[in-house]
C-alpha atoms as a PDB file:
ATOM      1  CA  UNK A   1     -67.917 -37.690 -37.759  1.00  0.00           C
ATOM      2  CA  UNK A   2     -68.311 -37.531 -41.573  1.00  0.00           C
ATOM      3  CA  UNK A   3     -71.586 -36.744 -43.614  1.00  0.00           C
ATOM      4  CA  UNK A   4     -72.757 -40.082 -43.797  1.00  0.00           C
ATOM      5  CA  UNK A   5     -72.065 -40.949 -40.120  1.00  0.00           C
ATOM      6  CA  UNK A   6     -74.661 -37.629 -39.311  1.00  0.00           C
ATOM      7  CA  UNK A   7     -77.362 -38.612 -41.691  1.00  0.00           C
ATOM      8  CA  UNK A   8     -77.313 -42.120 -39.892  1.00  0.00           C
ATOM      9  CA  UNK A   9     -77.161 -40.998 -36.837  1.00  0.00           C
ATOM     10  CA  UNK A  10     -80.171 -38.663 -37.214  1.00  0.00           C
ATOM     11  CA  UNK A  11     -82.378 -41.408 -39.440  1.00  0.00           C
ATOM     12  CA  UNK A  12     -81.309 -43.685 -35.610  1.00  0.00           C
ATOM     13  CA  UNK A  13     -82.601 -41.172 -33.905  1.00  0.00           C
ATOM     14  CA  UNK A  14     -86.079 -40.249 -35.670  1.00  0.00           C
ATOM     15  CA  UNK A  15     -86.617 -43.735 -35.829  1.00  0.00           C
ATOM     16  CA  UNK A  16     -85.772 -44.421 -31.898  1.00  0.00           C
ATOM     17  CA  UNK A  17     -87.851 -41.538 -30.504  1.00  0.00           C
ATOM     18  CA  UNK A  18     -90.557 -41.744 -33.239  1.00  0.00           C
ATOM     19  CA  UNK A  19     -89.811 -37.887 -34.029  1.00  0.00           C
ATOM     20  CA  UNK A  20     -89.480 -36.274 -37.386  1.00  0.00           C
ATOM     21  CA  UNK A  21     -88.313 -33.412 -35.772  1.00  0.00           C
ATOM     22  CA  UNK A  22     -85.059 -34.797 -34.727  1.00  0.00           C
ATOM     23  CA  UNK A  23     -82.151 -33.094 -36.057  1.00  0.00           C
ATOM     24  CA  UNK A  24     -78.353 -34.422 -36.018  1.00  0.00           C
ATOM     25  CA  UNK A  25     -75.917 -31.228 -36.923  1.00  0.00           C
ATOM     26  CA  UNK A  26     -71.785 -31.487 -37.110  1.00  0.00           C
ATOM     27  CA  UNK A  27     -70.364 -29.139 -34.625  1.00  0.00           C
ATOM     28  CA  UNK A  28     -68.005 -26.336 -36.334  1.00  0.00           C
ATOM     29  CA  UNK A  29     -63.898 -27.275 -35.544  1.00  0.00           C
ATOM     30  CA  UNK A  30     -65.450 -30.652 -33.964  1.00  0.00           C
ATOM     31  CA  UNK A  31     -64.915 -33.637 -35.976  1.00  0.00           C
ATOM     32  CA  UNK A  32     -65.879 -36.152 -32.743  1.00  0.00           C
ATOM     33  CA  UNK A  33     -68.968 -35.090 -31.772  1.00  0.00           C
ATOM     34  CA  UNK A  34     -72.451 -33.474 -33.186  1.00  0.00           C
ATOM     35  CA  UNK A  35     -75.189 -31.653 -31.761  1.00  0.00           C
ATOM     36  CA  UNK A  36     -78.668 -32.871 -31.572  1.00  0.00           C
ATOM     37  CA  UNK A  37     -81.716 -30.789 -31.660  1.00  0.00           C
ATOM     38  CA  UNK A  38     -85.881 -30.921 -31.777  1.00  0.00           C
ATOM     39  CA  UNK A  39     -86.882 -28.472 -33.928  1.00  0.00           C
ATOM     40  CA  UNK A  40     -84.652 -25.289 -33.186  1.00  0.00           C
ATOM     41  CA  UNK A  41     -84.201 -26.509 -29.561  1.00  0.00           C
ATOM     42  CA  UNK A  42     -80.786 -28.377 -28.527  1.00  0.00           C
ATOM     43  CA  UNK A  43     -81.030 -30.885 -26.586  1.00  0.00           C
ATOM     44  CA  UNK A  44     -77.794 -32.354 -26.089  1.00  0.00           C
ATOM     45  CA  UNK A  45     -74.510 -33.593 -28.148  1.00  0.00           C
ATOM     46  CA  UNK A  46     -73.787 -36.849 -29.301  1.00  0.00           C
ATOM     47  CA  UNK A  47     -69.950 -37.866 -28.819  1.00  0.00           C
ATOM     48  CA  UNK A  48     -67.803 -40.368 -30.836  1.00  0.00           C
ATOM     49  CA  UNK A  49     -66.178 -43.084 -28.836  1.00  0.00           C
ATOM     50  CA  UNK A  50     -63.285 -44.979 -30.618  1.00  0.00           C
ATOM     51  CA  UNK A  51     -61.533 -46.957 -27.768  1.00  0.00           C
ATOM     52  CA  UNK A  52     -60.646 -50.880 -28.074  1.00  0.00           C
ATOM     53  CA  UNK A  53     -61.126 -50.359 -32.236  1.00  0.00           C
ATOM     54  CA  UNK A  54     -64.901 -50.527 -31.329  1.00  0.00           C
ATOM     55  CA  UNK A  55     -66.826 -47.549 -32.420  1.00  0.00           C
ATOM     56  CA  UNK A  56     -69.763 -46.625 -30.624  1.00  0.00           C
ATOM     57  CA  UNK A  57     -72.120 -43.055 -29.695  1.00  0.00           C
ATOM     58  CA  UNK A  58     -72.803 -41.519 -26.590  1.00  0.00           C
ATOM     59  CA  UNK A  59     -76.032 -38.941 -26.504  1.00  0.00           C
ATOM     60  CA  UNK A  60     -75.333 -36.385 -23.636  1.00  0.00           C
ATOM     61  CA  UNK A  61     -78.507 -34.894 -22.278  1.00  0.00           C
ATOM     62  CA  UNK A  62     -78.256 -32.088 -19.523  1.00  0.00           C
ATOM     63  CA  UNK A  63     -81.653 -31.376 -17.580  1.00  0.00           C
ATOM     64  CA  UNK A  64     -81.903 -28.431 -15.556  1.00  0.00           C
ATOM     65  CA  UNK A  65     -83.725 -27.876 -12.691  1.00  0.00           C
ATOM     66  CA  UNK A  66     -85.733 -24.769 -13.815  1.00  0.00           C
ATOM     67  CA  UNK A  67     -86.544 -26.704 -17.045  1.00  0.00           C
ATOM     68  CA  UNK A  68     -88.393 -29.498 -15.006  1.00  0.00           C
ATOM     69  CA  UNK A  69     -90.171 -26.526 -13.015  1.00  0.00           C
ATOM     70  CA  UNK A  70     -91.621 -25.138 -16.386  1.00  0.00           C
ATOM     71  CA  UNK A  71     -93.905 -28.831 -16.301  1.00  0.00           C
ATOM     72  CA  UNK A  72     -95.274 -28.098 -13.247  1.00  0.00           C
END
């Protein structure tokens, strides 16, 4: 992912989830993927997908089970 691809990315994402706080960051020694954070809090990684010529994203989210008890 290049500079550009990140700053779209992130303006998607703000605009999707209606959150300022969104924040789209290029992973060191990764150039297919980014992380993805609220504030200072990651919150998952989004991954470049290049087959069939078509480009597309993929946000990864992992939910833990003690995170869900934290709501309760």
């Amino acid at each position: 992912m290049d500079v550009q691809e990140v700053r779209k990315l992130d303006a998607y994402l703000k605009r999707v989830f209606g959150n300022q706080k969104i924040r789209v960051v290029p992973r060191p020694k990764k150039d297919d993927s980014a992380e993805v954070y609220i504030g200072e809090e990651f919150v998952g990684v989004l991954f470049v997908d290049d087959e069939d010529d078509d480009r597309s994203f993929q946000f990864q989210m992992a939910i833990l089970e003690e995170d869900l008890a934290d709501g309760e």
